[in-house]
Protein backbone atom coordinates (compact mmCIF):
# COMPACT_ATOMS: atom_id res chain seq x y z
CA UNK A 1 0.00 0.00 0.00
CA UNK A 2 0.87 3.59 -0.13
CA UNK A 3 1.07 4.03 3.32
CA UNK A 4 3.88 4.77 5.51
CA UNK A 5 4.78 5.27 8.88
CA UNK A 6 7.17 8.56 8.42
CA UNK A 7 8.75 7.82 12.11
CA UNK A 8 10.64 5.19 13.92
CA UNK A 9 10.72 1.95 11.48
CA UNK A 10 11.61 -0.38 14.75
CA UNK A 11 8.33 0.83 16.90
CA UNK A 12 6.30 -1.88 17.75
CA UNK A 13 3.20 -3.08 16.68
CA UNK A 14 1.89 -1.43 20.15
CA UNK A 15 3.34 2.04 19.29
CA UNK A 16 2.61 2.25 16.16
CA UNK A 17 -1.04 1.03 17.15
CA UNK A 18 -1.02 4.04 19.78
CA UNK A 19 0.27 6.50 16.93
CA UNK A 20 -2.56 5.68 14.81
CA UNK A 21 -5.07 6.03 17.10
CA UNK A 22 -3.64 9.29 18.04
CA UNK A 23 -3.34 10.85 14.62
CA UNK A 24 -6.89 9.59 14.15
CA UNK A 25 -8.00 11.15 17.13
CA UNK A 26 -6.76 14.60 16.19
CA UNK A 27 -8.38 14.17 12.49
CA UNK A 28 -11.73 13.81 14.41
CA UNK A 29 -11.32 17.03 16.51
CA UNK A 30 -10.35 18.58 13.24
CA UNK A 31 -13.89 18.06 11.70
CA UNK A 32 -15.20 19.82 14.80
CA UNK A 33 -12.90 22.66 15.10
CA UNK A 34 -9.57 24.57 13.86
CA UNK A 35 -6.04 23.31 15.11
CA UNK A 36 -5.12 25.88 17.04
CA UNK A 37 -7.96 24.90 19.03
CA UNK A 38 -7.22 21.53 20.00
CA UNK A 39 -5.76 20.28 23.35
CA UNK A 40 -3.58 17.65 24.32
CA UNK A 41 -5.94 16.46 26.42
CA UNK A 42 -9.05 16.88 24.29
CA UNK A 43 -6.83 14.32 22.34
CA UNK A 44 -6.09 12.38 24.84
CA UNK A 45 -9.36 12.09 26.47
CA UNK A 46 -11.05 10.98 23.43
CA UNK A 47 -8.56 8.40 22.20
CA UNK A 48 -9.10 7.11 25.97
CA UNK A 49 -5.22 7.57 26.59
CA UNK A 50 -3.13 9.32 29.38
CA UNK A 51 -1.54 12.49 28.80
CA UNK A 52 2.11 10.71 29.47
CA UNK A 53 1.72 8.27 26.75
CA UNK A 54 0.87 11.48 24.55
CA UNK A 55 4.18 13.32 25.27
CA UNK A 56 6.43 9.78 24.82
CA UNK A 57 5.38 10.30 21.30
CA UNK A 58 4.70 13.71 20.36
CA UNK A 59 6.14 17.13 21.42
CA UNK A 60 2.29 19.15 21.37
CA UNK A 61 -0.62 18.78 19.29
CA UNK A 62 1.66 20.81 16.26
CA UNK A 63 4.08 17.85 16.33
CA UNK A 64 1.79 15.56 16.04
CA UNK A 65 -0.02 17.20 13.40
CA UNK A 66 3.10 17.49 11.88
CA UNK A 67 3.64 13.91 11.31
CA UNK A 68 -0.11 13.40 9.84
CA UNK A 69 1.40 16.24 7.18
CA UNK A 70 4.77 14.02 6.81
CA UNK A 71 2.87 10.63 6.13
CA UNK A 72 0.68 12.17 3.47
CA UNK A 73 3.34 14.69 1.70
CA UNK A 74 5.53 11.05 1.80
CA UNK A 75 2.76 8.97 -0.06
CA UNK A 76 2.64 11.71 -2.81
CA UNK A 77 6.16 11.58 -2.85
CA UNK A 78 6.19 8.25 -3.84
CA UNK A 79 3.21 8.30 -5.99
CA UNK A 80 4.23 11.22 -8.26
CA UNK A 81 7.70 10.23 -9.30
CA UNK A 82 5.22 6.65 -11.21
CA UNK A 83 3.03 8.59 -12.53
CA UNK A 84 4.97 11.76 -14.15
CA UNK A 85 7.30 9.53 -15.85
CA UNK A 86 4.07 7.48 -17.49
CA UNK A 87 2.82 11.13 -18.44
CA UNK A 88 6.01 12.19 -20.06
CA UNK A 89 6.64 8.86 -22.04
CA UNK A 90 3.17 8.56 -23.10
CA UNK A 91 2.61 5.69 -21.48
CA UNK A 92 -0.35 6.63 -18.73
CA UNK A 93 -3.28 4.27 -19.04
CA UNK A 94 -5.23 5.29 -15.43
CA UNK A 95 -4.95 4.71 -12.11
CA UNK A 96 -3.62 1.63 -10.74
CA UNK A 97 -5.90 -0.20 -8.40
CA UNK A 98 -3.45 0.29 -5.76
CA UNK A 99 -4.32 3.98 -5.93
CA UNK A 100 -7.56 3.92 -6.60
CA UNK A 101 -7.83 1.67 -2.96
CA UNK A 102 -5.88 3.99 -1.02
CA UNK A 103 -7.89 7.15 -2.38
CA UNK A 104 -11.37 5.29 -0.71
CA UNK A 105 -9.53 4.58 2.45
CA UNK A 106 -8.00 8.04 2.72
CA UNK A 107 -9.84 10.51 1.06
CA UNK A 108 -12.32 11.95 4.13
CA UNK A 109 -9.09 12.20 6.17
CA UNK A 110 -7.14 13.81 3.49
CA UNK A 111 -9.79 16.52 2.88
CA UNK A 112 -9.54 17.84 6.88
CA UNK A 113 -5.94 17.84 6.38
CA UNK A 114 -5.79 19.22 2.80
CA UNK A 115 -8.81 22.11 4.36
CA UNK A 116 -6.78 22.80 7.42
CA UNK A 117 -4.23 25.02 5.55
CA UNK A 118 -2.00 24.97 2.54
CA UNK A 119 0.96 22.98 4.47
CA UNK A 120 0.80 19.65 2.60
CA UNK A 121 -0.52 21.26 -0.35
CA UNK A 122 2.54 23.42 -0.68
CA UNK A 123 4.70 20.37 0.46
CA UNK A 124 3.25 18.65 -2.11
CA UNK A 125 3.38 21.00 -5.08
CA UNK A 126 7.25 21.82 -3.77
CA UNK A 127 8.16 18.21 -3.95
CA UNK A 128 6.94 17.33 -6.94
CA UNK A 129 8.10 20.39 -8.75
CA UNK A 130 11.79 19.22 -7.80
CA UNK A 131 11.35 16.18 -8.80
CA UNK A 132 10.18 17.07 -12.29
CA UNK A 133 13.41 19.35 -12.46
CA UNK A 134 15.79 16.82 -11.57
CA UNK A 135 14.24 14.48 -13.76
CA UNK A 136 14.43 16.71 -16.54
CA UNK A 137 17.24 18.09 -15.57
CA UNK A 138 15.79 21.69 -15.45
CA UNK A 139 17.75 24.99 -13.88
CA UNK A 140 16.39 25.84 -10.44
CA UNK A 141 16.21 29.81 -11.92
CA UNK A 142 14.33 28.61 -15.35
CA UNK A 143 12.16 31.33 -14.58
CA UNK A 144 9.46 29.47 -17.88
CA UNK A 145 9.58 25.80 -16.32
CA UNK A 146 8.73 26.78 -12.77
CA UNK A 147 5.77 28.95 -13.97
CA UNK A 148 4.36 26.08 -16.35
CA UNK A 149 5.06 23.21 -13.33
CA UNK A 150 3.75 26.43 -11.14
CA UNK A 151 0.24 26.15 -13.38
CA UNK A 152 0.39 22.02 -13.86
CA UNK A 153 0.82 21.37 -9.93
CA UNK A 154 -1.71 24.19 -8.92
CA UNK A 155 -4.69 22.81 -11.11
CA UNK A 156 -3.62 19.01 -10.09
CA UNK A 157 -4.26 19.61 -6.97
CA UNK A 158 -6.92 21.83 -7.17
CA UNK A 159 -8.35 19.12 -9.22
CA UNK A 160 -7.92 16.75 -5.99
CA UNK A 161 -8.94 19.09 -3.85
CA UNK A 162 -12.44 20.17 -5.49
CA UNK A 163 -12.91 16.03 -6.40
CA UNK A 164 -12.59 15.19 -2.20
CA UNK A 165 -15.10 18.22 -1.52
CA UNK A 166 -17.25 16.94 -3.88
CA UNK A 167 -17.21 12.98 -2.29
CA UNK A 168 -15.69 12.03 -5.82
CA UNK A 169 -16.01 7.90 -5.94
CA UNK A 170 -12.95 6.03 -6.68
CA UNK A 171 -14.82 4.98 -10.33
CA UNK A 172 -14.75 8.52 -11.03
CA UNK A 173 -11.66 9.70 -9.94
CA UNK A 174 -10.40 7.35 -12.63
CA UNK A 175 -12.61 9.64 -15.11
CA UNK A 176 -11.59 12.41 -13.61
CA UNK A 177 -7.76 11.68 -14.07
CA UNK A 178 -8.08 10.23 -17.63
CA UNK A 179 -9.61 13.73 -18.35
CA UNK A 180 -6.81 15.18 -17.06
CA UNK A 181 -3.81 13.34 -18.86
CA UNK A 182 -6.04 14.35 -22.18
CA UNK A 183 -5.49 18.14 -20.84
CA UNK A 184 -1.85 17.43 -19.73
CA UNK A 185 -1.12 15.94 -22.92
CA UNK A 186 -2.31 18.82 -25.11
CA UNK A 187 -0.89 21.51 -23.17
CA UNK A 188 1.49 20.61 -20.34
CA UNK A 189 3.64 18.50 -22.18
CA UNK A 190 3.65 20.76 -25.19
CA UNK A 191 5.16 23.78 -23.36
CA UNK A 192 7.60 21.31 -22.01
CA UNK A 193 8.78 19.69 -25.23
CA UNK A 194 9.54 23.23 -26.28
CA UNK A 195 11.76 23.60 -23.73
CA UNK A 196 13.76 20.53 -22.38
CA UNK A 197 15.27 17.93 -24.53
CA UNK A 198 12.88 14.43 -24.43
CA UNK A 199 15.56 11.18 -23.62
């Protein structure tokens, strides 16, 4: 799956069980009310866990919200790298199934977090704009690149964004991202083919 646990690999199954089920907890409060808001102990109180076992883990509730950011920004870090490189070769065909699973199993969760502020959003779009540049092997200063990648990452995730709002089903999120190659495609890769060398 596309999950990962961004923190220590050697927890145990109990910790990592107790991280969960904290991160979950603060998701909930988030539906209710803003983060600045929340309390350790509201937190703790409604994942039925001590304040103690809170701190072992987590510095305040911005740590730990933190980390929800880190798992997320890492999944699209390892989804975007697959996909790109299927764009630019022509070789996209739709979302795997893999995808497609994790989007049902994350999406309500990823809305709160995407609607809290423009953290992971900007992680995101940062992250994948690098990528594309070392992949391409594009300047840092190409002053063109970054504003086409600038418009490409924007409306991709806007795209996301507006599809979670709307409770988009996984069958048409694969619509919805088929469109979008067609639009990539005529555009996107166009202004890119002008400007970097294809291998």
């Amino acid at each position: 799956m596309y999950s990962k646990e961004n923190e220590n690999k050697s927890d145990s199954e109990k910790v990592k069980a107790t991280k969960k089920r904290l991160k979950e907890t603060l998701i909930e409060l988030l539906k209710e009310k803003k983060l600045e808001q929340i309390t350790v102990v509201e937190i703790t109180d409604r994942a039925n866990l001590n304040r103690t076992t809170f701190y072992r883990h987590y510095l305040d509730v911005y740590d730990l919200y933190e980390k929800i950011v880190d798992e997320y920004a890492q999944v699209a870090k390892s989804i975007f790298p697959i996909y790109f490189r299927k764009i630019w070769r022509g070789e996209f065909s739709g979302l795997d199934d893999e995808l497609v699973i994790y989007w049902e199993e994350h999406k309500e969760k990823l809305k709160i977090v995407l609607l809290q502020d423009h953290q992971l959003i900007d992680r995101i779009k940062q992250g994948n704009m690098a990528y594309v540049r070392e992949y391409l092997q594009i300047p840092n200063d190409d002053k063109e690149i970054n504003l086409i990648m600038e418009f490409y990452m924007s409306g991709t995730l806007g795209l996301i964004l507006k599809c979670l709002q709307d409770k988009i089903t996984a069958a048409d999120m694969r619509k919805v991202m088929t469109l979008q190659y067609e639009i990539v495609t005529s555009s996107l890769l166009e202004a890119l083919n002008k400007r970097v060398v294809k291998e």
